[in-house]
Protein backbone atom coordinates (compact mmCIF):
# COMPACT_ATOMS: atom_id res chain seq x y z
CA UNK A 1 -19.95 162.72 273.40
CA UNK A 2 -22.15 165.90 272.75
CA UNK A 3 -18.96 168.29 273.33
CA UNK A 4 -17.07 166.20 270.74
CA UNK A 5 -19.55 166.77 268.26
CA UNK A 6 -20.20 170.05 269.20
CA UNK A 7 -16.36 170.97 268.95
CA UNK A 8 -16.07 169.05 265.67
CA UNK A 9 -18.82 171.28 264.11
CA UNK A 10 -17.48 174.55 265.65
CA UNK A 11 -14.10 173.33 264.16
CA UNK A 12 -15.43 172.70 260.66
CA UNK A 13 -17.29 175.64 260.73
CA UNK A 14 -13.93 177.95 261.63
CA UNK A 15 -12.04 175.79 258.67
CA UNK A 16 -15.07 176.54 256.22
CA UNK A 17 -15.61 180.62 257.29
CA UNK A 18 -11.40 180.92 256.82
CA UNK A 19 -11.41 178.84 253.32
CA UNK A 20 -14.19 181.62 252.06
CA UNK A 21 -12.35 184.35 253.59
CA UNK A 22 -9.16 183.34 251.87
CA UNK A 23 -10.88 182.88 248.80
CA UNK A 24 -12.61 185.95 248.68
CA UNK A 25 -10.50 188.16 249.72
CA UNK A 26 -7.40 189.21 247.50
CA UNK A 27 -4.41 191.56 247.89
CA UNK A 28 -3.61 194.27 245.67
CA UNK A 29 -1.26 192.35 243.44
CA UNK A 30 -3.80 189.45 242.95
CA UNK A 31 -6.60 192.06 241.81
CA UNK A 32 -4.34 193.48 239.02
CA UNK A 33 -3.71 189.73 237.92
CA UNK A 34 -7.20 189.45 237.66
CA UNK A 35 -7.86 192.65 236.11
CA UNK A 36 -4.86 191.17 233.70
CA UNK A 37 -7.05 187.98 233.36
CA UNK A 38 -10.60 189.83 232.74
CA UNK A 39 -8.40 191.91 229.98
CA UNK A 40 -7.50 188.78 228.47
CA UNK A 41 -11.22 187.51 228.15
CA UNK A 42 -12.74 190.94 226.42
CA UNK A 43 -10.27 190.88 224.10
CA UNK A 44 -10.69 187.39 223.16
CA UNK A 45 -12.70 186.76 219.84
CA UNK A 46 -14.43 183.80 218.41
CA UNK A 47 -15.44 183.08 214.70
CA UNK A 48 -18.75 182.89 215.68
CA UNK A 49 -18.99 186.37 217.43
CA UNK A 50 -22.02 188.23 216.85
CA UNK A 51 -21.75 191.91 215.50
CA UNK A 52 -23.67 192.92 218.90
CA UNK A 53 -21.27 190.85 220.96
CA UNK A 54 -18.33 192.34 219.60
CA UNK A 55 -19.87 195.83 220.53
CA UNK A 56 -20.43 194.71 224.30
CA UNK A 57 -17.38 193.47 224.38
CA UNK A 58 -15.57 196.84 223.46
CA UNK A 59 -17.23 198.79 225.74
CA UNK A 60 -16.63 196.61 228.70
CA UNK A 61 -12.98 197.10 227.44
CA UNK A 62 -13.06 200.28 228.30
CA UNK A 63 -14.41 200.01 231.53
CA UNK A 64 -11.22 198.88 232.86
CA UNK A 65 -9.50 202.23 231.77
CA UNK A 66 -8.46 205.76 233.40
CA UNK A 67 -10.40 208.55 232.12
CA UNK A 68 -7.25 209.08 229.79
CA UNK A 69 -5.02 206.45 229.32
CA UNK A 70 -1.57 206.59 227.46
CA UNK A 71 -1.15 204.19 224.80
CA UNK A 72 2.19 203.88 223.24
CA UNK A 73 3.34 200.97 220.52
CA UNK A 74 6.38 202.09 218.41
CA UNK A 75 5.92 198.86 216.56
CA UNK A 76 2.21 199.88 215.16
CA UNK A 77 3.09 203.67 215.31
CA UNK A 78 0.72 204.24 217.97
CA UNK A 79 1.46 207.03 220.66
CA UNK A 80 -1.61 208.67 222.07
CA UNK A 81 -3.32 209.44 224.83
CA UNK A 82 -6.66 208.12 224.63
CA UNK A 83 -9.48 209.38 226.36
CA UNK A 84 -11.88 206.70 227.81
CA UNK A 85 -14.81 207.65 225.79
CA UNK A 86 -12.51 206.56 222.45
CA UNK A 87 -11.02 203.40 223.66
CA UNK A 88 -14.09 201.25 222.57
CA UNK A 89 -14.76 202.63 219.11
CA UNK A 90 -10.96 201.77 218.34
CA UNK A 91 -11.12 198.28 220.13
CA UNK A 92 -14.39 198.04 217.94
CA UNK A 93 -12.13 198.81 214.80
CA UNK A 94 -8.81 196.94 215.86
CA UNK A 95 -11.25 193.63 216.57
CA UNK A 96 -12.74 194.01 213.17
CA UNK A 97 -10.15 192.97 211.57
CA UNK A 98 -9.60 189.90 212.94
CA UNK A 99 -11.99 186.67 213.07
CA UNK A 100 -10.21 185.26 216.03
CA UNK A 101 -7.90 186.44 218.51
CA UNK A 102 -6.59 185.11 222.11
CA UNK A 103 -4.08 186.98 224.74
CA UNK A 104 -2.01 186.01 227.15
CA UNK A 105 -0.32 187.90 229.56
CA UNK A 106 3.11 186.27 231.13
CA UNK A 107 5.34 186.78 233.86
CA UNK A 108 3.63 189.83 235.28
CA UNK A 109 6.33 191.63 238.09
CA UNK A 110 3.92 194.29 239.87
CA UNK A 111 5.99 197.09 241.21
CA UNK A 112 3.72 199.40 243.74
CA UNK A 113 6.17 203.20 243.67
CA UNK A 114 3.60 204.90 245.78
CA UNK A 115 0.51 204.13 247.29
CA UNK A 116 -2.45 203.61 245.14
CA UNK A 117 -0.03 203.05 241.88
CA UNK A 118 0.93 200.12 240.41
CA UNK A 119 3.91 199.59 237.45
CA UNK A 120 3.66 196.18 236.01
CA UNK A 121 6.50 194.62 233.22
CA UNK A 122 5.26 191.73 231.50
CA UNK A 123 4.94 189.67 227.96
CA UNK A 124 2.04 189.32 226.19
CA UNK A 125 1.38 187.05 223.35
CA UNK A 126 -1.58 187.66 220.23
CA UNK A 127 -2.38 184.89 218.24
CA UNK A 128 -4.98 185.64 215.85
CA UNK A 129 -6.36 185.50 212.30
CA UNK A 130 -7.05 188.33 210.03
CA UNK A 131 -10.98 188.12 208.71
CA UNK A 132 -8.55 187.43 205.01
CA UNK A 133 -7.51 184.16 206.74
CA UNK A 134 -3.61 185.31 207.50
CA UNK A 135 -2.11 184.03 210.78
CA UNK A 136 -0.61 186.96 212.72
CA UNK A 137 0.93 185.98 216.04
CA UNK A 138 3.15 188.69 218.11
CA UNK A 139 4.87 188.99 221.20
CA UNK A 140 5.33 192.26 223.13
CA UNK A 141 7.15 193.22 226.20
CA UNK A 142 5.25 195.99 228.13
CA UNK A 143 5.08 198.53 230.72
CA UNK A 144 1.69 199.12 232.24
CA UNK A 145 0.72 201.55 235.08
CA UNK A 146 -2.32 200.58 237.03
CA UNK A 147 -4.23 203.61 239.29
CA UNK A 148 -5.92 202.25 242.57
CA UNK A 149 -9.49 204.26 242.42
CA UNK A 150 -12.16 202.74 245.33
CA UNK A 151 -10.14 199.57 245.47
CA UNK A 152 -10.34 198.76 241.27
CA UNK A 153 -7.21 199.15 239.81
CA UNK A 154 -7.63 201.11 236.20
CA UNK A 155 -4.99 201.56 233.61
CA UNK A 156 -3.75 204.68 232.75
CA UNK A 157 -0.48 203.87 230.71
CA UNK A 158 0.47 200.90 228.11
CA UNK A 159 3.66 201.07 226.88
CA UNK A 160 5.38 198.45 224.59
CA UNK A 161 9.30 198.28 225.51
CA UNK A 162 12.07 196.41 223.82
């Protein structure tokens, strides 16, 4: 009767140490989903967003960046290569414009050419509202390129694509 119980712990105890492993522990293509996910959030903005908020939230932006990363959207005549220094003064900008605004990134299809970098085609959606009150939803296909540094992934390229 002791064994049983003794095996039945040891048992539960395996099942409980692989559940956290499995949890915990995520392949490259499951960290640049998240990294998709956690881009998402900081670009996300509330009515009730506070001036200092809004400034946190920039710079974490650019945390997820390459030291230079190459932005290009024919659509809003934007092709530059942004150094990572920059990117949150023009998030800061962009963002001011709008009172609200939510992404979402869709059908992500990582692509790994060489070790350590990652191509990723997706669509992402923007619904927001200008601070006038005007509804401006969009849709964009786009081509992103992910670089593996000390196992973060860090974008170096966003390009919009028809």
């Amino acid at each position: 009767m002791a064994n049983s119980k003794k095996i039945i712990i040891f048992v539960l105890i395996l099942i409980a140490g692989v559940s956290t492993f499995l949890w915990f522990y995520q392949n490259d293509e499951a960290k640049i989903k998240k990294r998709f996910e956690t881009l998402a959030e900081k670009i996300e903005k509330n009515p009730d967003e506070t001036e200092l908020s809004a400034a946190l939230k920039s710079r974490s932006i650019s945390e997820l960046f390459e030291k230079t990363v190459d932005i290009q959207f024919p659509s809003h005549l934007i092709s530059k290569a942004f150094e990572k220094t920059d990117i949150s003064a023009n998030v800061m900008v962009a963002r001011g414009r709008y009172s609200e605004i939510s992404v979402k990134f869709y059908d992500l299809n990582i692509k790994f050419p060489k070790d350590g970098l990652a191509d990723v085609y997706l669509s992402a959606t923007v619904d927001a509202r200008l601070t006038s009150g005007e509804q401006d939803n969009e849709v964009h296909n786009l081509h992103c390129t992910l670089k593996k540094i000390d196992k973060d992934w860090f974008f170096t390229k966003i390009k919009e694509v028809e």
